[in-house]
Protein backbone atom coordinates (compact mmCIF):
# COMPACT_ATOMS: atom_id res chain seq x y z
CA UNK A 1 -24.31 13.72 -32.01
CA UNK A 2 -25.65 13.52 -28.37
CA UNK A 3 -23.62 10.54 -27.77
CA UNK A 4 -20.36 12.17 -29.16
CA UNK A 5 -20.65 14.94 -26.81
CA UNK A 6 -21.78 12.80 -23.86
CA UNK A 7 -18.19 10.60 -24.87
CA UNK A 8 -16.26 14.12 -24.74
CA UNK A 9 -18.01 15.50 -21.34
CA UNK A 10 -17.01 12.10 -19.70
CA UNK A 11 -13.52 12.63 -21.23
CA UNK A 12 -13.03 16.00 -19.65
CA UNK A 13 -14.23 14.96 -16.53
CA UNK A 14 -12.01 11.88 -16.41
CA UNK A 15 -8.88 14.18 -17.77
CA UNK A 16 -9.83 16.31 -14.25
CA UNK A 17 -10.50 13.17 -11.82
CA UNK A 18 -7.23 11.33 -13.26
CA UNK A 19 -5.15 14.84 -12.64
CA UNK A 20 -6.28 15.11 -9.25
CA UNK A 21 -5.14 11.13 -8.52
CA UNK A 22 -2.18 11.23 -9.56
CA UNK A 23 -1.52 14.19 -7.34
CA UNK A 24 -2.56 11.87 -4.18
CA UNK A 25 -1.36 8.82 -5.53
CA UNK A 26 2.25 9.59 -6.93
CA UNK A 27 3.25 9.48 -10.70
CA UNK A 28 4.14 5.33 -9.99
CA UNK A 29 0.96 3.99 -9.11
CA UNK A 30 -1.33 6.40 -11.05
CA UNK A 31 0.47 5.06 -14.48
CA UNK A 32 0.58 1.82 -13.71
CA UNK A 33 -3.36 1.07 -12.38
CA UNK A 34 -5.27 4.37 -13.03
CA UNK A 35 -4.34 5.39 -16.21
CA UNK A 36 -5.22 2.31 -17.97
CA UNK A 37 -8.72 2.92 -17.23
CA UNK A 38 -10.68 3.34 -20.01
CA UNK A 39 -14.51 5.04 -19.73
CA UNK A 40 -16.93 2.54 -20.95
CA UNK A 41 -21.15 4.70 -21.09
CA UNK A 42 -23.46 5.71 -18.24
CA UNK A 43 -26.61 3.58 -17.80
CA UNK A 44 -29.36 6.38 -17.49
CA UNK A 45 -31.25 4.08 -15.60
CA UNK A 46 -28.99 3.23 -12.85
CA UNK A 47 -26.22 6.00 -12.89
CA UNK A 48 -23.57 3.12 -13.18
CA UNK A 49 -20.37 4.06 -15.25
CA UNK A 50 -18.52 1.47 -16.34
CA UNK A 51 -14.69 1.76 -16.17
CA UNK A 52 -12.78 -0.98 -17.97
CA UNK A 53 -9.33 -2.30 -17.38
CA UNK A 54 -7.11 -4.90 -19.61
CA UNK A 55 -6.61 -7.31 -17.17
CA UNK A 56 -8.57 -9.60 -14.25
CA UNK A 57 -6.10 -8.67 -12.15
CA UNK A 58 -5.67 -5.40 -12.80
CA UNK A 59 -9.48 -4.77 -12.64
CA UNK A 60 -9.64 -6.52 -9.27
CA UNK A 61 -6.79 -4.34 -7.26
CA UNK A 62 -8.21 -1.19 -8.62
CA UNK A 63 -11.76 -2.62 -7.24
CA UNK A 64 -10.17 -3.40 -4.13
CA UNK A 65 -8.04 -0.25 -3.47
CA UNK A 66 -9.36 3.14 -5.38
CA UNK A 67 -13.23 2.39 -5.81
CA UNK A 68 -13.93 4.67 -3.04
CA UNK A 69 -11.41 7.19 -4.44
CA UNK A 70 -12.78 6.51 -8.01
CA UNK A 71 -16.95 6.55 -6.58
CA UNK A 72 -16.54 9.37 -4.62
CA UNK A 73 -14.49 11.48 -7.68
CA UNK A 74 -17.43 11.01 -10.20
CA UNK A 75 -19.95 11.93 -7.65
CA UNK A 76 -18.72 15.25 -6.94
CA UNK A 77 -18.26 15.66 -10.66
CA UNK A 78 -21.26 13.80 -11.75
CA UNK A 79 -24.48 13.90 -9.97
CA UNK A 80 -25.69 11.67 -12.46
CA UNK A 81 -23.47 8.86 -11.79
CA UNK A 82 -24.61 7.10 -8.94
CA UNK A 83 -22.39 3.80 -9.39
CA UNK A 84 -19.13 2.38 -10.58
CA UNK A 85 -18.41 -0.36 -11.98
CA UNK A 86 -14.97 -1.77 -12.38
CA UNK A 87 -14.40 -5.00 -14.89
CA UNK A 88 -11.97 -6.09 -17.77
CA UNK A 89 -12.16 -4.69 -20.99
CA UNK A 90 -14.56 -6.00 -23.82
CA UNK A 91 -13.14 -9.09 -25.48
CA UNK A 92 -9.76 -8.97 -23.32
CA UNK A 93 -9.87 -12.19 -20.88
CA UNK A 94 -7.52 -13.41 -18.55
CA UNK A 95 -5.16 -16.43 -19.40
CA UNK A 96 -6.32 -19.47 -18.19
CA UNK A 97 -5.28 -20.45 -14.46
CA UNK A 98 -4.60 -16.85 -13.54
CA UNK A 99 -6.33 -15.98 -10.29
CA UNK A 100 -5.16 -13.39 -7.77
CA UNK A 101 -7.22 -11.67 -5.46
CA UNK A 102 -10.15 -13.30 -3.22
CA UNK A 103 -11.36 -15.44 -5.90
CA UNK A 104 -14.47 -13.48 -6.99
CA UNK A 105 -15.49 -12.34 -10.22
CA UNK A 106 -13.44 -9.81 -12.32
CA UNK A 107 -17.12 -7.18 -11.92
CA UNK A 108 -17.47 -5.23 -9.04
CA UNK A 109 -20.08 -2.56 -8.58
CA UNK A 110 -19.17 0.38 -6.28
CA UNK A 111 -22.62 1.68 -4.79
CA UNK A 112 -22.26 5.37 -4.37
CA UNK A 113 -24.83 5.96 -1.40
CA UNK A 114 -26.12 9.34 0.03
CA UNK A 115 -24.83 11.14 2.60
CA UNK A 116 -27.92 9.42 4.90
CA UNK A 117 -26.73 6.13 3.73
CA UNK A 118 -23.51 6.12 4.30
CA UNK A 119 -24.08 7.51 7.96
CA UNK A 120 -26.40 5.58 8.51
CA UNK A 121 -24.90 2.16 7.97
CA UNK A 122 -25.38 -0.70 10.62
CA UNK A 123 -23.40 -4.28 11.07
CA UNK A 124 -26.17 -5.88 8.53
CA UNK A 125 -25.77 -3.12 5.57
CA UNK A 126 -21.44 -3.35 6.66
CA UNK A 127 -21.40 -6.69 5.59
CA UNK A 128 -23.03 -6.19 2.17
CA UNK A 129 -21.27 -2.88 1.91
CA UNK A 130 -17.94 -4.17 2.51
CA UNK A 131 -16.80 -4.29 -1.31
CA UNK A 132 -18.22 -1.27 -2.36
CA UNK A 133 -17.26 2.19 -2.12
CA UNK A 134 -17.98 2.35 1.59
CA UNK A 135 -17.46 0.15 4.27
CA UNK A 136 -14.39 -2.34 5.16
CA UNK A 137 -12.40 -4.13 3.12
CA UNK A 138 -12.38 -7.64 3.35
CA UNK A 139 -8.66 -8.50 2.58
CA UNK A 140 -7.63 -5.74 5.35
CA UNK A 141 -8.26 -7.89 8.94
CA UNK A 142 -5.77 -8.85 11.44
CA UNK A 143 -4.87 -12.48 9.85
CA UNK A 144 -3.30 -10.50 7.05
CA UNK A 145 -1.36 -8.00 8.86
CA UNK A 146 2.09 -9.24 9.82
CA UNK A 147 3.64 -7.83 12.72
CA UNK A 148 7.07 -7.08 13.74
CA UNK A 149 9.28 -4.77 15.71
CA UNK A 150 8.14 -1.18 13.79
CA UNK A 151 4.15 -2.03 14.40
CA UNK A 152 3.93 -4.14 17.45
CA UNK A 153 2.83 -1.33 19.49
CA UNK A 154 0.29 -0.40 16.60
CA UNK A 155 -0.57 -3.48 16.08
CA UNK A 156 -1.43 -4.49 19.92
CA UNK A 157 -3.25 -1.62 20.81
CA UNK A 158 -5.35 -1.98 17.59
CA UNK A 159 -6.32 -5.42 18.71
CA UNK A 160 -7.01 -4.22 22.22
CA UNK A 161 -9.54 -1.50 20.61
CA UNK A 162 -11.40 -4.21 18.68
CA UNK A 163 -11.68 -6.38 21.77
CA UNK A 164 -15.00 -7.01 24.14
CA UNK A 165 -13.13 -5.11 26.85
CA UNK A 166 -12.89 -1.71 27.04
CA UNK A 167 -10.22 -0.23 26.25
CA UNK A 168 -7.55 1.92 28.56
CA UNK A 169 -7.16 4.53 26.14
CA UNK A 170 -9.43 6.64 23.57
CA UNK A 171 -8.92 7.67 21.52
CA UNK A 172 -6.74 5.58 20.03
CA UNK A 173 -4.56 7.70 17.23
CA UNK A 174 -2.12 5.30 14.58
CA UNK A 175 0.41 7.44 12.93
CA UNK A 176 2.95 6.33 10.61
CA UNK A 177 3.94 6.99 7.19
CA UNK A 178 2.71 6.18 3.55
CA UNK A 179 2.12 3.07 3.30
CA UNK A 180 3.35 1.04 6.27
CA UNK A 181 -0.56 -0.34 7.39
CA UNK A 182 -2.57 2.62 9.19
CA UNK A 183 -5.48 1.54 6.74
CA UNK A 184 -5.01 -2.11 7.03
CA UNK A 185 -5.17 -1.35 10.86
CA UNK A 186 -8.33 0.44 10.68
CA UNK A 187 -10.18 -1.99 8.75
CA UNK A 188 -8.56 -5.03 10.86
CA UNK A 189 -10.14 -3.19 14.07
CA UNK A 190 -13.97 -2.84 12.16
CA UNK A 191 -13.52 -6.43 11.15
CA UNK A 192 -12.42 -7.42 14.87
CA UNK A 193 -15.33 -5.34 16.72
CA UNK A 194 -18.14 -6.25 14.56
CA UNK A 195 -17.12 -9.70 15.16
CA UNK A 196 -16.87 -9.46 18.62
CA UNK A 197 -20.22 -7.25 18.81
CA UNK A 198 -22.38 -8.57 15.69
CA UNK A 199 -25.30 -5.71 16.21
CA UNK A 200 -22.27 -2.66 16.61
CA UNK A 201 -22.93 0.00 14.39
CA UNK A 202 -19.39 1.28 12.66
CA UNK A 203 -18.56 3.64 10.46
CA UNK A 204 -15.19 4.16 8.45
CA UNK A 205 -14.19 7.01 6.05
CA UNK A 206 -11.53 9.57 5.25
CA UNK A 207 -11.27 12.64 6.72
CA UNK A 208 -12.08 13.82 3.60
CA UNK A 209 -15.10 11.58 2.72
CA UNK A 210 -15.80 13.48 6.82
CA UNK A 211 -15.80 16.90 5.11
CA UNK A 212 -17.77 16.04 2.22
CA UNK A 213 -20.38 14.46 3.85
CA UNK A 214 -20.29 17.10 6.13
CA UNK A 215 -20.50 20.28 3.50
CA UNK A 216 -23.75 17.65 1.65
CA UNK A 217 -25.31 18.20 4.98
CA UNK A 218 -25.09 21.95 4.96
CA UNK A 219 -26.26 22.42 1.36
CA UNK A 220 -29.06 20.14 1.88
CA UNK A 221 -29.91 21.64 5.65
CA UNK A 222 -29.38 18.50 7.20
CA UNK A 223 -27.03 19.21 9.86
CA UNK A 224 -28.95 17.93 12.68
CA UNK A 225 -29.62 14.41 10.88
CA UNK A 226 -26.06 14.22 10.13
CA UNK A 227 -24.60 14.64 13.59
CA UNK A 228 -27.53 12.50 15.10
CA UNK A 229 -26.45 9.29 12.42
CA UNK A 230 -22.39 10.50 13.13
CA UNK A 231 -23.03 10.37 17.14
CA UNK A 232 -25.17 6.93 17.00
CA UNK A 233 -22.09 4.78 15.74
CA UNK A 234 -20.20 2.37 18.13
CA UNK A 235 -17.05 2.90 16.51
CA UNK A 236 -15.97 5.69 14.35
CA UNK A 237 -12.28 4.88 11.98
CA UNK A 238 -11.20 8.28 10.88
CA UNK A 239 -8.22 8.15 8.28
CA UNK A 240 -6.11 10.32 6.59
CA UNK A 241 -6.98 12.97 9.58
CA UNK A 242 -4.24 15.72 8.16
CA UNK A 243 -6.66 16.58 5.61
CA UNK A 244 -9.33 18.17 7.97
CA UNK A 245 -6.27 21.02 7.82
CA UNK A 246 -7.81 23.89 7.78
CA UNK A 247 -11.66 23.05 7.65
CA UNK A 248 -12.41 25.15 10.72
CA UNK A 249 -16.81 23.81 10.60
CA UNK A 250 -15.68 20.08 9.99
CA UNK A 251 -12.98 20.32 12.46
CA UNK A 252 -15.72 21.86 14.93
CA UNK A 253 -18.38 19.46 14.04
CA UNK A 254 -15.34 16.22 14.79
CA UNK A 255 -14.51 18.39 18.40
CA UNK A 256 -18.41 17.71 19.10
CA UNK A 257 -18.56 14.66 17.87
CA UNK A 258 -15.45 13.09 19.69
CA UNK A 259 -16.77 14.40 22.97
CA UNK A 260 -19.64 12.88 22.51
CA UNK A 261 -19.01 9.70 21.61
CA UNK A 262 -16.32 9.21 24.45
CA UNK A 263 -18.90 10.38 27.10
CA UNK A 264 -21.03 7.46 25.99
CA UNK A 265 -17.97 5.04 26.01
CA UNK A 266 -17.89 4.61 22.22
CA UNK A 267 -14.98 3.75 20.39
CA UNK A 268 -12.54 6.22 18.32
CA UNK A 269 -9.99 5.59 16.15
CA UNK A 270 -7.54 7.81 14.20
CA UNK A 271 -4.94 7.32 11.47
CA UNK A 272 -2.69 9.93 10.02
CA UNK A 273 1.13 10.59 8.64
CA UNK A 274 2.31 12.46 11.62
CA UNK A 275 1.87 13.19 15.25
CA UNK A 276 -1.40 15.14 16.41
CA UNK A 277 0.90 17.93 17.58
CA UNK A 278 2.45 18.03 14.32
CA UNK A 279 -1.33 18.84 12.72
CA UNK A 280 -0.56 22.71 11.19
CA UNK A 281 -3.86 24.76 11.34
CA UNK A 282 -6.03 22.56 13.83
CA UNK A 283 -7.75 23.53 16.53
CA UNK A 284 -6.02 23.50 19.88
CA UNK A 285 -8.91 21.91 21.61
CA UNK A 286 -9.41 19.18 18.72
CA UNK A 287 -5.46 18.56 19.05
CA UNK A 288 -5.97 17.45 22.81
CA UNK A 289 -8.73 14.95 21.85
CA UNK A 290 -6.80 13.68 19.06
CA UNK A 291 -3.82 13.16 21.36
CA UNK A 292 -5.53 12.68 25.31
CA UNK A 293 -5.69 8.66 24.47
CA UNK A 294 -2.83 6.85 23.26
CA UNK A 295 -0.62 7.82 19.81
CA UNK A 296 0.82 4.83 18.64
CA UNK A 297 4.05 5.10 16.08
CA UNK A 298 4.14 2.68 12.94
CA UNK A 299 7.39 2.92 12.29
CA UNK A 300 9.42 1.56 8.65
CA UNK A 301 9.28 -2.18 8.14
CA UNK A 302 12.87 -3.39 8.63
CA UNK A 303 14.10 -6.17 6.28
CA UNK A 304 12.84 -8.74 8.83
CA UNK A 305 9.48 -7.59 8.41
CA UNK A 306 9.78 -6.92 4.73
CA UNK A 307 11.02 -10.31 4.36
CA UNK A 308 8.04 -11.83 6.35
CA UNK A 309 5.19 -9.73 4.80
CA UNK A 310 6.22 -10.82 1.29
CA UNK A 311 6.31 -14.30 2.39
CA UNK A 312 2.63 -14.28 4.13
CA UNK A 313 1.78 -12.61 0.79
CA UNK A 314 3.15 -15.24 -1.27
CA UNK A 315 0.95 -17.55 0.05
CA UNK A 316 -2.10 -15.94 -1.84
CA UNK A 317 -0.38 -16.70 -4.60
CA UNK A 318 0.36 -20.73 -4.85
CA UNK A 319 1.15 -22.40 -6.97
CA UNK A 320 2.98 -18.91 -8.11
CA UNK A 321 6.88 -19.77 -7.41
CA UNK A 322 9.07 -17.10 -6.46
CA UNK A 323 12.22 -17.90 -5.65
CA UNK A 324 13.99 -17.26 -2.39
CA UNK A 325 16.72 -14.64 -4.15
CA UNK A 326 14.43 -12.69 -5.51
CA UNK A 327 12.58 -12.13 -2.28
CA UNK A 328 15.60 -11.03 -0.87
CA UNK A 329 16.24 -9.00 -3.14
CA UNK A 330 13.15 -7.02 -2.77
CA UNK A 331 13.10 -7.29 0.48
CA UNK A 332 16.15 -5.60 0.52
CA UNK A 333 15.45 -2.92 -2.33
CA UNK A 334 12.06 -1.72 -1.58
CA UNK A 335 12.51 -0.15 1.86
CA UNK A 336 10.34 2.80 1.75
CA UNK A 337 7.08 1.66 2.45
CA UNK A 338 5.04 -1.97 2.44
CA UNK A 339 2.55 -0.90 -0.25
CA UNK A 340 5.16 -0.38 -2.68
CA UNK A 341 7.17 -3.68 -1.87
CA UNK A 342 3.60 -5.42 -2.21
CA UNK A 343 2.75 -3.67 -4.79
CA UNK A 344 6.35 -4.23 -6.42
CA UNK A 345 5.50 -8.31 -5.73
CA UNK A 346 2.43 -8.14 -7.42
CA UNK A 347 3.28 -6.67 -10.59
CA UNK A 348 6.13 -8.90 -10.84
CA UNK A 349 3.95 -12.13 -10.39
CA UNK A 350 1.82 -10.64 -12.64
CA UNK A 351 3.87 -10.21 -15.34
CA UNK A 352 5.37 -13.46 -15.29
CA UNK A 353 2.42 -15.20 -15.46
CA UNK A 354 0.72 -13.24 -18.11
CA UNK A 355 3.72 -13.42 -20.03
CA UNK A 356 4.32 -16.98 -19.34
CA UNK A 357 7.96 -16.29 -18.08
CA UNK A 358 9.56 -17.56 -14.71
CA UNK A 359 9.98 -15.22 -12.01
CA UNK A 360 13.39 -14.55 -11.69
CA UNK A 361 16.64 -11.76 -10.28
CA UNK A 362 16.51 -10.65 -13.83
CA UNK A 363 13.50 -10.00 -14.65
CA UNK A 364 12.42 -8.35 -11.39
CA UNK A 365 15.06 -5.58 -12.26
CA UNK A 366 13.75 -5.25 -15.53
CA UNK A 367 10.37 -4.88 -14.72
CA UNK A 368 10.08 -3.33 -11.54
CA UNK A 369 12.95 -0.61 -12.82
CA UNK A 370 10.74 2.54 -11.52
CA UNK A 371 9.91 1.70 -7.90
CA UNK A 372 13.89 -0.08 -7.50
CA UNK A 373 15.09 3.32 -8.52
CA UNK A 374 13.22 5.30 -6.55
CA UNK A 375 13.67 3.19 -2.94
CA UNK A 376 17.65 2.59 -4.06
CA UNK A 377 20.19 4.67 -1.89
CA UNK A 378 22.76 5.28 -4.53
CA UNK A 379 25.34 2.94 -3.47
CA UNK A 380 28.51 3.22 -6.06
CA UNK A 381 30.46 0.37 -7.23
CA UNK A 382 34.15 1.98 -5.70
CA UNK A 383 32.26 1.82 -2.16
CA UNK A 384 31.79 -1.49 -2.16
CA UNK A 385 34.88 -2.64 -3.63
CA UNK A 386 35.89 -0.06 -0.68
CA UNK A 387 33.83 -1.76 2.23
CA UNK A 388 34.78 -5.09 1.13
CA UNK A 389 38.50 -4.79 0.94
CA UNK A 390 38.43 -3.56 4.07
CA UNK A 391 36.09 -6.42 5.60
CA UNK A 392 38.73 -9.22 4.48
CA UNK A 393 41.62 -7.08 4.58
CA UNK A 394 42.93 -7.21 0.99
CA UNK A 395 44.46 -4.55 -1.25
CA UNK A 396 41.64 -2.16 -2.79
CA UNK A 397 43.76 -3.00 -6.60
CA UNK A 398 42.91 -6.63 -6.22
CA UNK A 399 39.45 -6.20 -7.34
CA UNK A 400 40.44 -5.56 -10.98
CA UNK A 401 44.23 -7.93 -10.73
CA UNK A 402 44.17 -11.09 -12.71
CA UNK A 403 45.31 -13.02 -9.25
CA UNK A 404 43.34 -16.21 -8.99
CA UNK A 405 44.63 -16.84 -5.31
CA UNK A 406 41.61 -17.66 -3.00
CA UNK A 407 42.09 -15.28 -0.49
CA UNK A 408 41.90 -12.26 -3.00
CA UNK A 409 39.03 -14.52 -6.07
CA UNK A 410 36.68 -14.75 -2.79
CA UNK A 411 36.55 -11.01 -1.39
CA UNK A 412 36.17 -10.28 -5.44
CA UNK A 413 33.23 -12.19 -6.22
CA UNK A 414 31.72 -11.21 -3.22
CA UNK A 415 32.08 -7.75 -4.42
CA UNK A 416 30.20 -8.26 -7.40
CA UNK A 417 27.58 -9.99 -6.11
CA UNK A 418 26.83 -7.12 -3.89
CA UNK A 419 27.38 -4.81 -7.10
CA UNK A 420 24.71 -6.57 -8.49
CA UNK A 421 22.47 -6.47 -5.54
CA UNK A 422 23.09 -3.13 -4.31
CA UNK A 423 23.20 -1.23 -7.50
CA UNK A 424 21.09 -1.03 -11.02
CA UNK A 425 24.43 -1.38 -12.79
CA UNK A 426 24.16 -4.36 -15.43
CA UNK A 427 26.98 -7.26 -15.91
CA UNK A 428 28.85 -5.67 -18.51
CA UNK A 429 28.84 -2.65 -16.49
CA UNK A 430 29.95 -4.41 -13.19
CA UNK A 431 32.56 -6.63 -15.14
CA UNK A 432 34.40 -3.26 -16.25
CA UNK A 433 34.76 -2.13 -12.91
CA UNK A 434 36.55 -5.27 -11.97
CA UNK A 435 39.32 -5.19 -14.20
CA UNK A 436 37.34 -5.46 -17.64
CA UNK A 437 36.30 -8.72 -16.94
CA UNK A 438 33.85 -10.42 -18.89
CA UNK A 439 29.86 -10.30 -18.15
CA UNK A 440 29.64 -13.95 -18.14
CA UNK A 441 32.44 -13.43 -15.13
CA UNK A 442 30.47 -11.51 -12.97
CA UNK A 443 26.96 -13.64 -13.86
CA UNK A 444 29.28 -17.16 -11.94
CA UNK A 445 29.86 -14.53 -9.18
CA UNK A 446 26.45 -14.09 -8.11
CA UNK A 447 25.26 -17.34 -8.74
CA UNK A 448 28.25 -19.12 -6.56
CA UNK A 449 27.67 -16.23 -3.72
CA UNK A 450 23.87 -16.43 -4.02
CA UNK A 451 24.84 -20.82 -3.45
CA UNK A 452 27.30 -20.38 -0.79
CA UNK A 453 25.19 -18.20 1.45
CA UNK A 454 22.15 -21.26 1.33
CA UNK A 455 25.15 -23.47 1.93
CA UNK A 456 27.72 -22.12 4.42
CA UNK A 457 26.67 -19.97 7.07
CA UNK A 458 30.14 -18.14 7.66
CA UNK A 459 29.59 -16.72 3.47
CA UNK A 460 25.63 -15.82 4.85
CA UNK A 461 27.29 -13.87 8.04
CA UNK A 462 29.72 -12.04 5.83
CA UNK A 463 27.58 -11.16 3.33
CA UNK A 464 24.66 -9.89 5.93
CA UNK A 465 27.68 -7.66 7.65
CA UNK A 466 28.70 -6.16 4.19
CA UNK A 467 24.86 -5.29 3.72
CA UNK A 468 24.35 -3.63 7.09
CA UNK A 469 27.21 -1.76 6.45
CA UNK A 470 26.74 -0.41 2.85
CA UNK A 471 23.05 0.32 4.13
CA UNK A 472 23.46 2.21 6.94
C-alpha cells in the first residue's frame, strides 16, 4: 500500500514537472524526448530516481541536454531525490551496431549537489562534473561549433574570451535567438579557458539555476557564503539572462557580483534572446553592466551554414549514409533555428536505423512531418508555376498542356521538382496541378532535376535562382 501511494505521489509530481517543460521546451520536443519518460523507484539510500527511456539513443540526448532541467525539477519538488538517473528501459536494448552520441554507456547519473557545491566547484570537480547536472558539456566546445556569416562575430569574440589574453571587452553579452548556439558558445568558452588555465575556477548556470541558488541561500541564511563562493570564480557563464525579469534581490545580488568580479579582472559572460536594452523590468544600473562590454548578435543560420552544420554533424554519424538530396532538403526546410534542423537530422537517422530503412527524400517528409510544417513558409503550387514561367519565359497554361517540346517539358519539370521541394503537397497532389498528370510523372521530374543539377551547372544556377526567389 505504501508503495502504491509512493508510485502515485511520483506520478503527480512528474504530471507537474512534465507541464512545466513543455511550457519551456515547445509542444515538439517535449513529445518527442520528454514524454516518453517513464518513472522507474527512488533508492532511499541514495535519493537517485531512475527515469527510463525506450531507446540508447533516446536515453543518451535526454542525458546530454535536459538532465539539468530534469535534476533541478525533482529537487525543488523532491527534497528527497538527490540524483537522476537516465538509462533505457528494462528489457528494451538497442539494435546491434547502433551508436550515436560520445560512445559511453546508455546510464548516466545526474548528481544533484547543494547550493555550496555547486558554487563551489573548481577545474578538478568541472571535469568530473561535466556530465552531470552541473558543469559543461562535453559535446559543446569550439571543434563542434561551425561558423559562418550569422555567428562569426559571436563566435570570434567567444574565442577571444577563452583565450590567455585578456580580453578588450567585459562583459562579453551573446544574444541571439532559440536555438542558433548561445549555449554551445558558453560551454565552448569554459572548455577553452580551463584549458588554457587548468587551476581556473568556472562556474556555469542559468539565470534561473542563479535565482534558485540564490533564494536556497536566503532560506538557509547563507548569503554571505554564497556571494563569497559566487565572487571567487574566474569565469562566470550566465545563460538564459531574461529570466532574472523581475527578481529585483537576484538582480541586486548579479549588480554586486558583476562589479566585483570585473574590478578583479575576472571573466563574464552572458547569453540571452534579445538585446540588454530590450530586458523589460531590469534594473537600469544592471542594464549598463550587461551592455558596457561588447553585445555580440547571433544571427539565423543561412542555408550555407545550415548546409555545413549538418555536414560536420554527419560525421558523428559514419558509417550512417545520408544522401546529398536529403541534406538539401533540410537544409533548405528547417530554417528557424539549428537545434531543430539537428534535432530534425537526428531523429531521421534514428529512425532509419532502428527501423532498418534507408534514409531517403521520402521518408524524411514522412517522418519529420511536425518540425517541416512548422519552419515551411507556405509556398503554393500556382506561385511557382508563376515564378517559373516567368524565369524561362513560357506561357503560365503550359504547365498543365500535353506539349512535349523541350523548351516548355523543361520549365515544367522544373516546376515540380520545386513543388515537391518547396511544399508538403504529395505526387498525386502535385501531378493534378500539372494538367492531371500521373504521380509516377511528377516522381521522373524530381529525380531527372535532382540528376541534372549534380550534372550541369547551368540546371544548378537556375534552380538556386528559382529558390532565392520563392524564399524571399
Amino acid at each position: 500500500m505504501r508503495e502504491e501511494q509512493e508510485a502515485l505521489d511520483l506520478a503527480a509530481d512528474w504530471a507537474d514537472i512534465s507541464q512545466g517543460l513543455r511550457k519551456d521546451l515547445g509542444q515538439q520536443l517535449h513529445s518527442q524526448w520528454i514524454k516518453p519518460i517513464q518513472l522507474g523507484t527512488i533508492a532511499k539510500d541514495t535519493g537517485t530516481l531512475d527515469l527510463f527511456l525506450p531507446t540508447e539513443f533516446s536515453a543518451n540526448w535526454v542525458a546530454d541536454r535536459f538532465a539539468d532541467r530534469l535534476s533541478l525539477a525533482w529537487k525543488i519538488a523532491r527534497p528527497d531525490i538527490r540524483n537522476v538517473r537516465i538509462s533505457v528501459a528494462p528489457n528494451r536494448r538497442a539494435p546491434q551496431g547502433l551508436r550515436f552520441g560520445n560512445g559511453e554507456g546508455s546510464r548516466r547519473e545526474a548528481p544533484l549537489p547543494q547550493p555550496g557545491d555547486a558554487l563551489g566547484m573548481g577545474a578538478a570537480e568541472l571535469g568530473t562534473l561535466g556530465q552531470g547536472s552541473i558543469g559543461l558539456d562535453p559535446s559543446l566546445t569550439f571543434a563542434t561549433f561551425v561558423s559562418g556569416a550569422a555567428n562569426v562575430l559571436a563566435s570570434n569574440a567567444a574565442q577571444r574570451m577563452a583565450a590567455v589574453e585578456t580580453p578588450q571587452f567585459a562583459p562579453l553579452y551573446l544574444k541571439g535567438a532559440t536555438g542558433q548556439g548561445k549555449t554551445h558558445l558558453l560551454h565552448a568558452i569554459g572548455h577553452a579557458y580551463l584549458a588554457a588555465h587548468p587551476r581556473a575556477r568556472i562556474f556555469y548556470c542559468s539565470a534561473e539555476r542563479f535565482m534558485v541558488e540564490f533564494v536556497q541561500a536566503l532560506r538557509q541564511n547563507q548569503t554571505i557564503e554564497f556571494k563569497a563562493r559566487l565572487r571567487g570564480f574566474d569565469l562566470l557563464l550566465v545563460d538564459d539572462i531574461q529570466f532574472i525579469i523581475g527578481k529585483a534581490s537576484a538582480q541586486e545580488e548579479l549588480l554586486y557580483t558583476i562589479d566585483a568580479l570585473l574590478a578583479e579582472g575576472k571573466r563574464l559572460v552572458f547569453a540571452a534572446d534579445r538585446a540588454p536594452q530590450a530586458l523589460d523590468g531590469v534594473e537600469q544600473r544592471l542594464l549598463s553592466r550587461l551592455s558596457m562590454g561588447l553585445v555580440a548578435d547571433i544571427q539565423p543560420a543561412d542555408i550555407e551554414l545550415r548546409r555545413a552544420i549538418l555536414e560536420h554533424r554527419l560525421q558523428r554519424f559514419s558509417p550512417a549514409h545520408v544522401p546529398s538530396d536529403v541534406v538539401e532538403f533540410l537544409a533548405r526546410t528547417i530554417n528557424r533555428n539549428v537545434r531543430e534542423l539537428v534535432g530534425g537530422l537526428n531523429k531521421l537517422i534514428a529512425y532509419a536505423q532502428l527501423t532498418g530503412q534507408a534514409v531517403s527524400l521520402q521518408l524524411a517528409e514522412e517522418q519529420l512531418t511536425d518540425i517541416l510544417s512548422a519552419n515551411r513558409r507556405r509556398i503554393t503550387i500556382d506561385e511557382i508555376q508563376r515564378t517559373v514561367c516567368q524565369f524561362y519565359r513560357v506561357d503560365r497554361t503550359e504547365m498543365a498542356s500535353k506539349r512535349r517540346a523541350r523548351a516548355v517539358v523543361r520549365p515544367r519539370q522544373v516546376a515540380m521538382y520545386l513543388a515537391k521541394v518547396l511544399t508538403p503537397r504529395s505526387y498525386p497532389e502535385i501531378g493534378r496541378k500539372f494538367g492531371g498528370r500521373d504521380h509516377s510523372t511528377v516522381i521522373h521530374a524530381v529525380r531527372l532535376i535532382e540528376d541534372l543539377r549534380t550534372r550541369d551547372a547551368d540546371m544548378d544556377g537556375d534552380v538556386r535562382s528559382l529558390l532565392r526567389q520563392l524564399e524571399s
